[in-house]
N, C-alpha and C. Protein backbone atom coordinates (compact mmCIF):
# COMPACT_ATOMS: atom_id res chain seq x y z
N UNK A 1 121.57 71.59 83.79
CA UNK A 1 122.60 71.26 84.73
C UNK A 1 122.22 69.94 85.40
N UNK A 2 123.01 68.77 85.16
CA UNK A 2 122.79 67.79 86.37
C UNK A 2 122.84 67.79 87.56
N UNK A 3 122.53 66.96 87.99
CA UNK A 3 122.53 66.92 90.01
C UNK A 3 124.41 67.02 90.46
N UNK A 4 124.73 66.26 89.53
CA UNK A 4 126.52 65.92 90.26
C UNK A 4 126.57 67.34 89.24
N UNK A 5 126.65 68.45 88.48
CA UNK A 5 127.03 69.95 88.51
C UNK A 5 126.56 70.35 89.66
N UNK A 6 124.74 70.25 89.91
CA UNK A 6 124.60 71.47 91.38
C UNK A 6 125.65 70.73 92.13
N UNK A 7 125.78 69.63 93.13
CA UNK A 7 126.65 69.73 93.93
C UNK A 7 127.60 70.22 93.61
N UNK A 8 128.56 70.19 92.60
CA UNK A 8 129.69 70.63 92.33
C UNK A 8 129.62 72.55 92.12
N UNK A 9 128.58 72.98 92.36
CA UNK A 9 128.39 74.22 92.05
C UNK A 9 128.25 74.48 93.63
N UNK A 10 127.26 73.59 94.38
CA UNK A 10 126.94 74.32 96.05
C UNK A 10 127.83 73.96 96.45
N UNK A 11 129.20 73.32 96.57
CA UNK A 11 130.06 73.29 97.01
C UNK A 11 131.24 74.26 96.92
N UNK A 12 131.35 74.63 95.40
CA UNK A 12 132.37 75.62 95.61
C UNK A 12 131.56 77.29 95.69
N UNK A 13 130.38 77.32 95.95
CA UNK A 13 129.77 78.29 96.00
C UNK A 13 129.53 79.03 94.80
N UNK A 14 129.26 78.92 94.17
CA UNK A 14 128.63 79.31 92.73
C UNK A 14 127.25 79.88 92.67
N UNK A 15 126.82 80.47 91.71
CA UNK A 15 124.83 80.35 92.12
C UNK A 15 123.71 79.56 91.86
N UNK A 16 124.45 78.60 91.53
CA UNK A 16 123.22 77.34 91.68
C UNK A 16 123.60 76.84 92.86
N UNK A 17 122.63 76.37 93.22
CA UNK A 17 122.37 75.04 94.36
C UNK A 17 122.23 74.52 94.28
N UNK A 18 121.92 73.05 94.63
CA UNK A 18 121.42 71.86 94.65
C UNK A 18 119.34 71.78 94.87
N UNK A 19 119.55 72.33 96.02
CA UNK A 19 118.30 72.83 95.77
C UNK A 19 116.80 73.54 94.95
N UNK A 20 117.95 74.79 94.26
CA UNK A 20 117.47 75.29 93.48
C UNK A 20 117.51 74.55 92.14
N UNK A 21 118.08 73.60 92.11
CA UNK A 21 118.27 73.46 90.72
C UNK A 21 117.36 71.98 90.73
N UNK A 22 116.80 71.34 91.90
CA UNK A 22 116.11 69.96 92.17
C UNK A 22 114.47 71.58 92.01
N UNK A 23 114.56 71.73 92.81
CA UNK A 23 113.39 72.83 92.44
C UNK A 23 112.78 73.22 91.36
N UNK A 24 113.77 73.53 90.41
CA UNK A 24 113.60 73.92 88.93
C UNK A 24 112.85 72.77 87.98
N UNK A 25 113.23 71.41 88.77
CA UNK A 25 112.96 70.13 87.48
C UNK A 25 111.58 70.10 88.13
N UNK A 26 111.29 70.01 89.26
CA UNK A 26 110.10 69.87 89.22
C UNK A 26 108.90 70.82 88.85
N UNK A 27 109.42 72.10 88.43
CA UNK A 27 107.95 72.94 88.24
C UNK A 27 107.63 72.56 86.48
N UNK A 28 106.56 72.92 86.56
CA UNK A 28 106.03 72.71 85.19
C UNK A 28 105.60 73.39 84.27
N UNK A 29 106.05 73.91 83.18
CA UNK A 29 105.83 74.65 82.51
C UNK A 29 104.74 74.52 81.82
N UNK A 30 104.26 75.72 81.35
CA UNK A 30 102.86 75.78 80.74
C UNK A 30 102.62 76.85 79.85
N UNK A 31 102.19 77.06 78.53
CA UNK A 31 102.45 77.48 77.45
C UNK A 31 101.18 78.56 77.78
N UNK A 32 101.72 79.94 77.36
CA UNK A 32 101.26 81.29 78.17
C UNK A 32 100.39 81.48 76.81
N UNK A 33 98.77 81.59 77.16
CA UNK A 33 97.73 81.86 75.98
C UNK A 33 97.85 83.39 76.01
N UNK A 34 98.20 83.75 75.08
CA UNK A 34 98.19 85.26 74.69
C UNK A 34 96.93 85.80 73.35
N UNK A 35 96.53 86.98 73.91
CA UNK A 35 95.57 87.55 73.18
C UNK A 35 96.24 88.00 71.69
N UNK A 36 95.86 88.68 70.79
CA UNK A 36 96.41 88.79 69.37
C UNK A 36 96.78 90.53 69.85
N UNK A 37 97.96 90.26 69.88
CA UNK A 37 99.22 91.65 69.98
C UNK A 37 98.24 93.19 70.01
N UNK A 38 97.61 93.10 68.66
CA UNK A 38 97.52 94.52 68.27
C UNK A 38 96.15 95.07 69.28
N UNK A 39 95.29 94.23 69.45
CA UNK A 39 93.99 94.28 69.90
C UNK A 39 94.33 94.16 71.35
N UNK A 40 95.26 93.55 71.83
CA UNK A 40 95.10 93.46 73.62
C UNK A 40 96.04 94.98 73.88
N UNK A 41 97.00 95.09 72.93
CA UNK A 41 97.64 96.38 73.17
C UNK A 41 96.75 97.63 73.47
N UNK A 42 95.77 97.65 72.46
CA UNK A 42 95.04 98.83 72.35
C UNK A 42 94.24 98.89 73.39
N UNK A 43 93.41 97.54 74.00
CA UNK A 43 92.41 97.32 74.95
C UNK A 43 93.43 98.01 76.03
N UNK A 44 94.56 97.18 76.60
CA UNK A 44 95.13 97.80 77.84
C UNK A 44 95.62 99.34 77.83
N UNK A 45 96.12 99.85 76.56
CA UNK A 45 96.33 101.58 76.91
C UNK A 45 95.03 102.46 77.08
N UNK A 46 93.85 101.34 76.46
CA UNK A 46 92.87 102.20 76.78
C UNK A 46 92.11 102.57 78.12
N UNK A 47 92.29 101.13 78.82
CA UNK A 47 91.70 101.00 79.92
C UNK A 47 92.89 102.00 81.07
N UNK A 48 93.89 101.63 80.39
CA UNK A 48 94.93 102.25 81.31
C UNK A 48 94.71 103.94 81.71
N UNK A 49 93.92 103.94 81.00
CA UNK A 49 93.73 105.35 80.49
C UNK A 49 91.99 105.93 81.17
N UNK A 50 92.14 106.54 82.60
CA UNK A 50 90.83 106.31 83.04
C UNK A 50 89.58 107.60 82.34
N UNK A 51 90.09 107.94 81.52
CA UNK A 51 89.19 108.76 80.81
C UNK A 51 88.61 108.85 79.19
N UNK A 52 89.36 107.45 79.12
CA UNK A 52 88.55 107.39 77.64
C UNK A 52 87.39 106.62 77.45
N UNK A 53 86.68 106.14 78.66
CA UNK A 53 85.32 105.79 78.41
C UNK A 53 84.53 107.30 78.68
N UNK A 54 85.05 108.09 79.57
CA UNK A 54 84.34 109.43 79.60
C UNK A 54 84.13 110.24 78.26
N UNK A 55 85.07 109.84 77.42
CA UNK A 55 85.55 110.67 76.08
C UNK A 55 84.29 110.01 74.68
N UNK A 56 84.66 108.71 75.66
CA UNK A 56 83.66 108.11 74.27
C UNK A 56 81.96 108.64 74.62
N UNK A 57 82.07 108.61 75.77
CA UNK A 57 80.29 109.22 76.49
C UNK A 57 79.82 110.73 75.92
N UNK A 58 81.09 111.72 76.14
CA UNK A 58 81.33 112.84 75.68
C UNK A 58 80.96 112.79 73.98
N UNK A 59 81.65 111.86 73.21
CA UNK A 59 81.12 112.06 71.95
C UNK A 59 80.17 111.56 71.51
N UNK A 60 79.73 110.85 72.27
CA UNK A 60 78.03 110.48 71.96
C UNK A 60 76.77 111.04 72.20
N UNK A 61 77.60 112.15 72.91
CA UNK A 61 76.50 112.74 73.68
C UNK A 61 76.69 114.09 72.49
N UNK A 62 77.59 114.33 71.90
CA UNK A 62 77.96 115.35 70.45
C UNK A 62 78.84 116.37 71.33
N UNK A 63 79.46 116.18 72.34
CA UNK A 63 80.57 117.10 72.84
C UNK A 63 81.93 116.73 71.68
N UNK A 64 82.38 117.79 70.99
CA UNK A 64 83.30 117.25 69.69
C UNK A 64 84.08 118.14 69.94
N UNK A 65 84.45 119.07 70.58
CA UNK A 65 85.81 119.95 70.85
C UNK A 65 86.12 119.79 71.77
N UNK A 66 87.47 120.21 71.88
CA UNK A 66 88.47 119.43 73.29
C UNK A 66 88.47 120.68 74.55
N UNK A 67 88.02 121.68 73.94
CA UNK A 67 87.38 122.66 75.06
C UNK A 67 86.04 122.39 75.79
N UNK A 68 85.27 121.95 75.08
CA UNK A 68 84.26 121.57 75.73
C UNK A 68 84.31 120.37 76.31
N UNK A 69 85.53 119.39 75.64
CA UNK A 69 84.99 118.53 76.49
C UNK A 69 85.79 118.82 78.41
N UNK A 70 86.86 119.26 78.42
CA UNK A 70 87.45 120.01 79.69
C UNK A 70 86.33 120.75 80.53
N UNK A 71 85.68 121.65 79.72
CA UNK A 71 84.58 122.21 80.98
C UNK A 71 83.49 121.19 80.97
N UNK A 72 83.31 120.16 80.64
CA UNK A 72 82.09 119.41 80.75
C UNK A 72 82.29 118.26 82.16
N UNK A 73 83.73 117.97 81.92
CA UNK A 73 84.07 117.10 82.86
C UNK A 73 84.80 117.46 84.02
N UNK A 74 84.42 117.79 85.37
CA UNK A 74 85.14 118.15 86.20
C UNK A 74 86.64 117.45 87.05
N UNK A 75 87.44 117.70 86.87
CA UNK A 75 89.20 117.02 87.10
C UNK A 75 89.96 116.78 85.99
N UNK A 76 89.19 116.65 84.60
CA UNK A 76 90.10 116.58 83.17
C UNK A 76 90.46 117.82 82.67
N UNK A 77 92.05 117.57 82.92
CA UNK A 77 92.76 118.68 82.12
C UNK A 77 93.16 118.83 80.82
N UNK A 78 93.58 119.64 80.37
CA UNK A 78 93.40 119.92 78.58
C UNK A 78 94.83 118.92 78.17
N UNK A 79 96.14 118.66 79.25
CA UNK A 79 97.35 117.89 79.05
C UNK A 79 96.68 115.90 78.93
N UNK A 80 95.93 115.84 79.85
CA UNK A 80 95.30 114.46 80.38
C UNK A 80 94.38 114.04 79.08
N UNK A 81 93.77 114.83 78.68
CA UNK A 81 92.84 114.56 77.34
C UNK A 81 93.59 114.95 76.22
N UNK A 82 94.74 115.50 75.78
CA UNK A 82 94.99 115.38 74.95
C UNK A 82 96.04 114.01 74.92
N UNK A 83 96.66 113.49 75.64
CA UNK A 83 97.21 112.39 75.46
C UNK A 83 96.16 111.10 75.73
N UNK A 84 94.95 111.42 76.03
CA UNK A 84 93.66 110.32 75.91
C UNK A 84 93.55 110.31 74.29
N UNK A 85 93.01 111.38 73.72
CA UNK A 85 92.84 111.34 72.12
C UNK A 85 94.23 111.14 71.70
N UNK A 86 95.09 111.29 72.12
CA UNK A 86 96.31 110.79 70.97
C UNK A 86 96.50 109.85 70.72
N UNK A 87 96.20 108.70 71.81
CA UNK A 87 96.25 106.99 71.97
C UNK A 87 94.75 106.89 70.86
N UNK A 88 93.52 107.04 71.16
CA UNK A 88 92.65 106.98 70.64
C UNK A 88 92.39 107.24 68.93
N UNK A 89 93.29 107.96 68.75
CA UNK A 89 93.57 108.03 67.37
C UNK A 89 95.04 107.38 66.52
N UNK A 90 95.66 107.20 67.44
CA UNK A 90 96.65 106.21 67.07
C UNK A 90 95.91 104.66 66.86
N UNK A 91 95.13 104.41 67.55
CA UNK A 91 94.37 103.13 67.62
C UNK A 91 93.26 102.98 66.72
N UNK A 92 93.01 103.99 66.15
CA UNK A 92 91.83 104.37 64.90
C UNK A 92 90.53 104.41 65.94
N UNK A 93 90.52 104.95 67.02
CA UNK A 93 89.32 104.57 67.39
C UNK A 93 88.24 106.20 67.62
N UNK A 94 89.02 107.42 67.62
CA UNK A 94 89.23 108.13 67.12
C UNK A 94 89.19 109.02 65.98
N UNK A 95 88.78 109.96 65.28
CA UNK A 95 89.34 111.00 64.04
C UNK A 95 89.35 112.25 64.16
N UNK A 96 90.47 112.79 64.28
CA UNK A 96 90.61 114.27 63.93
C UNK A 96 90.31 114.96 62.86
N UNK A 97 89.73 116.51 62.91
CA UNK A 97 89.21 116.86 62.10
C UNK A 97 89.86 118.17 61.82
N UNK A 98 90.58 118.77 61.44
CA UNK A 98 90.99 120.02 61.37
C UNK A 98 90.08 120.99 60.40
N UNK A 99 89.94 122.23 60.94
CA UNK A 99 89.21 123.20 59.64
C UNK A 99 90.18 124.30 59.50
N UNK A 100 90.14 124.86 58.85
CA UNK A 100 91.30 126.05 58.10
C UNK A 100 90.60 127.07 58.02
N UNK A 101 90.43 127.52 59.90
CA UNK A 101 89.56 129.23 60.31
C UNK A 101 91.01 129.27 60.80
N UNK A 102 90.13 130.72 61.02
CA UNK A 102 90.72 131.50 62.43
C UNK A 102 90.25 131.78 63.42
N UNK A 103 89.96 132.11 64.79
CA UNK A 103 91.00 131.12 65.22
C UNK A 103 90.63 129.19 64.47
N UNK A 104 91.74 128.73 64.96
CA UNK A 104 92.05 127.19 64.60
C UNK A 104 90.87 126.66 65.38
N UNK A 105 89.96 126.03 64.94
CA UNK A 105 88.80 125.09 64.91
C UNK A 105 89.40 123.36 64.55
N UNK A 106 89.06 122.50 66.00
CA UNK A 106 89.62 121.27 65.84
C UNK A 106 88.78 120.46 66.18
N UNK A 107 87.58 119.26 65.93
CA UNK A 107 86.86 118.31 66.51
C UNK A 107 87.16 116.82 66.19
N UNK A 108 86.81 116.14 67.35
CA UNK A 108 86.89 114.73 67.29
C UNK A 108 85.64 113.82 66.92
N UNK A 109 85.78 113.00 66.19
CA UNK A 109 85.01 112.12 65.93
C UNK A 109 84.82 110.69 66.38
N UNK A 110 84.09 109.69 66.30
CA UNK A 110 84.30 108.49 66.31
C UNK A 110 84.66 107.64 64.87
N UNK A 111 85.36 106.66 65.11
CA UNK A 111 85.27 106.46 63.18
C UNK A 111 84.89 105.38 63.03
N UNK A 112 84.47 104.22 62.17
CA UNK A 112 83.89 103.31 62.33
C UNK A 112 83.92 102.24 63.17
N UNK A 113 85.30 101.79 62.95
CA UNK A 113 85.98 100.76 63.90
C UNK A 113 85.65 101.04 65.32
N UNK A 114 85.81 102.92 65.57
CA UNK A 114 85.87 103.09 67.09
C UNK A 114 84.23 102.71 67.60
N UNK A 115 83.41 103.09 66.83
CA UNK A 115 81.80 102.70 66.55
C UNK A 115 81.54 100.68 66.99
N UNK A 116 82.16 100.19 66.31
CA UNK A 116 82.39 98.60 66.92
C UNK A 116 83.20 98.29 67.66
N UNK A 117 83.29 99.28 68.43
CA UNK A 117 85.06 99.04 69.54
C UNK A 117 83.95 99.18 70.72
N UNK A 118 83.19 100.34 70.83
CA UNK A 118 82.69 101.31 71.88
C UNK A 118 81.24 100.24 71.97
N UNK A 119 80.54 99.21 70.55
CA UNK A 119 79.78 98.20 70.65
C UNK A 119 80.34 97.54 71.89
N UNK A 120 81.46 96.74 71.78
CA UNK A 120 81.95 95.73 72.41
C UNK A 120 82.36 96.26 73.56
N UNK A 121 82.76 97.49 74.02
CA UNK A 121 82.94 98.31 75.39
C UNK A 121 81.50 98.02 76.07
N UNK A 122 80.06 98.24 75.34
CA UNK A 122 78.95 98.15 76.06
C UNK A 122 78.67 96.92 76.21
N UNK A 123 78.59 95.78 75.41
CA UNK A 123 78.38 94.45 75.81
C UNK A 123 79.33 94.15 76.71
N UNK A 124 80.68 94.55 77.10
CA UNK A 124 80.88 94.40 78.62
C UNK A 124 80.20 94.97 79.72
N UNK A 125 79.90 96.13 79.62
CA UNK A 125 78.95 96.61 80.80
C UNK A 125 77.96 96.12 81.54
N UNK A 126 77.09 95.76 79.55
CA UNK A 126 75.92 94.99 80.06
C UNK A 126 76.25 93.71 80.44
N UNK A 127 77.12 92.41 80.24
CA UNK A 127 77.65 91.54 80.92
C UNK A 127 78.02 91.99 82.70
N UNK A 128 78.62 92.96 82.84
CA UNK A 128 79.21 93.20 84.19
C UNK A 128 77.34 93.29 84.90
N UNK A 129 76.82 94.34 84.38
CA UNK A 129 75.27 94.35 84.66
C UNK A 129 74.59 93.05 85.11
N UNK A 130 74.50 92.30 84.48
CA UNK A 130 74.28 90.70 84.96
C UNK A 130 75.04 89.99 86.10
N UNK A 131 76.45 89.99 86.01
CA UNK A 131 76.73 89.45 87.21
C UNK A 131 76.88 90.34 88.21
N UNK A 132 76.23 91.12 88.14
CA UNK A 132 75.84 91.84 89.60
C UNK A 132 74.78 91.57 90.07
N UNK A 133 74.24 91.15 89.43
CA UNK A 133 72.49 90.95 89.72
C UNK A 133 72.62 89.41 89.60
N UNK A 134 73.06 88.30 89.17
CA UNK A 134 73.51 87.18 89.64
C UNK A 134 73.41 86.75 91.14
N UNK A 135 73.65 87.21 91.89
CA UNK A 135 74.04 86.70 93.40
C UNK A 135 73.37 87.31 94.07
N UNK A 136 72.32 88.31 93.63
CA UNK A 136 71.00 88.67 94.26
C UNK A 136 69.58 87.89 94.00
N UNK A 137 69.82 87.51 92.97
CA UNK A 137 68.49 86.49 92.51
C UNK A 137 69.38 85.11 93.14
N UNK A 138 70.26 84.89 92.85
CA UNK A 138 70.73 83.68 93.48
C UNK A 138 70.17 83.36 95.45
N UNK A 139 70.28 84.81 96.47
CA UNK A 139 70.00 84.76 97.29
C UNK A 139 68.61 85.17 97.94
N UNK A 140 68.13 85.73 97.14
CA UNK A 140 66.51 85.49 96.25
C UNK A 140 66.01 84.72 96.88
N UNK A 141 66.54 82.83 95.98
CA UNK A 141 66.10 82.08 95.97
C UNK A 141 66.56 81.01 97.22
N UNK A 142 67.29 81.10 97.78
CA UNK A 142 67.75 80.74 98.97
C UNK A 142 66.98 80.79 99.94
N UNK A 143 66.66 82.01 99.90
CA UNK A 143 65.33 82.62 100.71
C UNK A 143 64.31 82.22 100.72
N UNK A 144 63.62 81.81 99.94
CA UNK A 144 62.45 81.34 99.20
C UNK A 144 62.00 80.26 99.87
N UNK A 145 62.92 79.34 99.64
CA UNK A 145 63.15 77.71 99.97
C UNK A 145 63.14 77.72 101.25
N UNK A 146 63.70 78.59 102.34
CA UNK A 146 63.76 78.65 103.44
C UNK A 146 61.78 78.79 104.05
């Protein structure tokens, strides 16, 4: 829209303005860096999800049924963890195991990918680990000098 449209728009009352529309030319656009679709998807439902680092702890520790893992963890309900493993296995990070008893016998696994997923979950930790301890040796040395 040109300048002589906004006026002709703030005059007969329309929804541009003059203002708004001198406003608009000056901001600047800037081309939005996005992560690769499939991988930031999975990262955010996971995180979204405050119990699937508990789940992954749980199976490392060899808790592999979804009963045990409910009494192991106190506030996780059997509805809350089963829609944790459903994302988790939609994402391959995850494997279900069915056996053909009676009663129905069901365990979870990790599967490979989830094995280099749950890698890169800990090299954040241990990163977060460091800059916590960053600004204590930093004031450390502050000290020192003093």
């Amino acid at each position: 829209m040109t300048k002589s449209q906004a006026k002709k728009y703030a005059q007969i009352g329309s929804l541009g303005t003059k203002r708004y529309n001198l406003m608009n030319d000056k901001e600047k656009k800037f081309s939005r860096k996005s992560a690769p679709q499939q991988s930031a998807r999975m990262v955010e439902n996971i995180f979204r999800c405050k119990w699937s680092l508990t789940v992954y702890q749980l199976l490392d520790e060899g808790i592999v049924r979804p009963g045990q893992m409910v009494r192991s963890v106190e506030g996780l309900s059997t509805k809350v963890l089963n829609e944790c493993l459903r994302k988790n296995i939609e994402f391959g990070i995850i494997e279900r195991l069915e056996f053909n008893e009676v009663p129905p016998r069901v365990e979870y696994l990790t599967t490979d990918f989830g094995k280099k997923f749950i890698t890169i979950l800990d090299q954040l930790k241990n990163l977060q680990m460091e800059m916590q301890q960053q600004p204590e040796s930093a004031e450390e040395q502050k000290q020192d000098k003093l």
